[in-house]
Protein backbone atom coordinates (compact mmCIF):
# COMPACT_ATOMS: atom_id res chain seq x y z
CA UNK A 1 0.00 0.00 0.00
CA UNK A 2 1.14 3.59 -0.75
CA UNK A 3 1.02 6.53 1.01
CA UNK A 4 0.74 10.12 -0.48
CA UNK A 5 1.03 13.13 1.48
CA UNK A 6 1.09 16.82 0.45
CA UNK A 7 2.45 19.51 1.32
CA UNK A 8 3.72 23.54 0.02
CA UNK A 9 0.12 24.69 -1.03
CA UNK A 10 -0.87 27.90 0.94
CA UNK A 11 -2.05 32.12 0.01
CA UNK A 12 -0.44 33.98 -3.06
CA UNK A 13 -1.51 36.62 -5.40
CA UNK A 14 -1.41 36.66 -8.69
CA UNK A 15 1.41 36.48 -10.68
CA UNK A 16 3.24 34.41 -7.91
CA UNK A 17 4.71 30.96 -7.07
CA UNK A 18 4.54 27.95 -5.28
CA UNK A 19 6.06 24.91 -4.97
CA UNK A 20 4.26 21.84 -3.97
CA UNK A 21 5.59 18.61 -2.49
CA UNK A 22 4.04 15.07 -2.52
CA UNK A 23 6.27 12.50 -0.17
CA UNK A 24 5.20 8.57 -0.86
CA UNK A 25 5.77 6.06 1.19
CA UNK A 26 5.04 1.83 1.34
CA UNK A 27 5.97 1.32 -2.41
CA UNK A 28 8.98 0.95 -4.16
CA UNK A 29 9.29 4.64 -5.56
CA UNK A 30 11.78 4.32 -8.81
CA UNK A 31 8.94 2.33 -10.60
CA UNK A 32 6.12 4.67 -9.67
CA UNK A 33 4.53 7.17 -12.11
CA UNK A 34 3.00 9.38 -10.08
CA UNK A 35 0.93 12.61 -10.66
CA UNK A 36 -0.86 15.56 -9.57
CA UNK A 37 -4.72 16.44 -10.16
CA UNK A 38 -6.44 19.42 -8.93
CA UNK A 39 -10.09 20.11 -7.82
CA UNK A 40 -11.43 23.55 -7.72
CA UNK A 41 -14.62 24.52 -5.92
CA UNK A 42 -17.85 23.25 -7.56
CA UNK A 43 -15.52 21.84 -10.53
CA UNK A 44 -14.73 18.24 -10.93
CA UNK A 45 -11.33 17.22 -11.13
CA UNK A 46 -8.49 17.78 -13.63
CA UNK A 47 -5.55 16.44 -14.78
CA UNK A 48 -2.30 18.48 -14.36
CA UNK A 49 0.65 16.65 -14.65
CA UNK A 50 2.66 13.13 -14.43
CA UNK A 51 5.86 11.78 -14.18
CA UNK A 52 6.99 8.68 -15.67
CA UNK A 53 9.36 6.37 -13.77
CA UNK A 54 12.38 7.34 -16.21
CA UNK A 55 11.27 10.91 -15.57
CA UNK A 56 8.86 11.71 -19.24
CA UNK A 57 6.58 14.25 -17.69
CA UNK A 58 3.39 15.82 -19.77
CA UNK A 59 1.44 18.15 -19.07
CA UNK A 60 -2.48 19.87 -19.13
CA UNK A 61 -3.08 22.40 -21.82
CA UNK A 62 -4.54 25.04 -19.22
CA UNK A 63 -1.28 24.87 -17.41
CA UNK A 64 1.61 24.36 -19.88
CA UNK A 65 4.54 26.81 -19.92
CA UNK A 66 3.68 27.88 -16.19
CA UNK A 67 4.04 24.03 -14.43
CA UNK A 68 6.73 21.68 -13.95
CA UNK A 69 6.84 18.37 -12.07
CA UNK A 70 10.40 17.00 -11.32
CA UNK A 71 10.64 13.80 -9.14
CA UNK A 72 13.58 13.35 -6.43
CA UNK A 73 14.06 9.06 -5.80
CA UNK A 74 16.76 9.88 -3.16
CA UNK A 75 13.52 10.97 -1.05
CA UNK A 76 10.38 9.61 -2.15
CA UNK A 77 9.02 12.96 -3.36
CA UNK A 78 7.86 14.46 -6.75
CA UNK A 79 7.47 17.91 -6.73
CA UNK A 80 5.15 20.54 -8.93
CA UNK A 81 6.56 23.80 -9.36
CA UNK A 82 3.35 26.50 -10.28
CA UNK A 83 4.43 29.54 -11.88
CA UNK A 84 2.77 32.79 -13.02
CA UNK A 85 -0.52 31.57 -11.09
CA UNK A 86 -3.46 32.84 -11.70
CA UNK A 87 -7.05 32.74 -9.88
CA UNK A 88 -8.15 29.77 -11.90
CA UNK A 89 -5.39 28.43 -10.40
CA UNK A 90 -7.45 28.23 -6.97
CA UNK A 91 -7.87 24.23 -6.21
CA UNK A 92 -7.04 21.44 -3.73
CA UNK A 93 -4.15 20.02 -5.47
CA UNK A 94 -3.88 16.48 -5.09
CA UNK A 95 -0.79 14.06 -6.18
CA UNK A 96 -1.36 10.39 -7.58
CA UNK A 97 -0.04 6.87 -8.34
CA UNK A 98 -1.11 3.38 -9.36
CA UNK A 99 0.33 0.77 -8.27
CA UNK A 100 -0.93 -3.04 -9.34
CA UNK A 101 -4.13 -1.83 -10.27
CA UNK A 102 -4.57 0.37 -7.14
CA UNK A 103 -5.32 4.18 -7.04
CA UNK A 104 -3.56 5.65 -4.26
CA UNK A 105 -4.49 9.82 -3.71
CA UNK A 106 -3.24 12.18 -1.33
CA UNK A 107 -5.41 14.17 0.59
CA UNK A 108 -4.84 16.94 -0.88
CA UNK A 109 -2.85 20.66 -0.20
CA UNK A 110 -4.95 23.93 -1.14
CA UNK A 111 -3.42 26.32 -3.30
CA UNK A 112 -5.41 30.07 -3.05
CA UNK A 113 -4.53 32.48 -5.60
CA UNK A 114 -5.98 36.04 -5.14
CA UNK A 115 -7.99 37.52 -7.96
């Protein structure tokens, strides 16, 4: 079983930064591809970004050019980087993994972007 937890989301007006953190724990972390999602108030969830186990990351249209997920396997974490943010931004982000079929989520970190 893996364990997800979140942390780095917070307050920050527009135009600013943050940088999230997901730390995993109970798997074996080099073959993971894990992710981050993001649910904003009455919307239903979106995809943001993953990372591959050999480090291939993607990423969602709404975000591109302002996101980057990097992944550290010295210390089970994978990290999102969130530049330029914007209102829209506003969302519990939550990171992700599969693992033999199994969804494992965090419970989330809450980023709040000022209008």
């Amino acid at each position: 079983q893996v364990q997800l937890v979140e942390s780095g989301g917070g307050f920050v007006q527009t135009g600013g930064s943050l940088r999230l953190s997901c730390a995993a724990s109970g798997g074996t972390f080099t073959v993971l591809q894990l992710g981050w999602y993001r649910q904003a108030p009455g919307k239903e969830r979106e995809w943001v970004a993953p990372i591959t186990s050999s480090g291939s990351t993607s990423y969602a249209n709404s975000l591109r050019g302002r996101v980057s997920i990097s992944r550290d396997n010295s210390k089970n974490t994978v990290s999102l980087q969130l530049n330029s943010l914007r209102h829209d931004d506003t969302a519990v982000y939550h990171c992700h993994t599969n693992l033999k079929r199994m969804h494992y989520w965090g419970k989330g970190t809450l980023v709040t972007v000022s209008s």
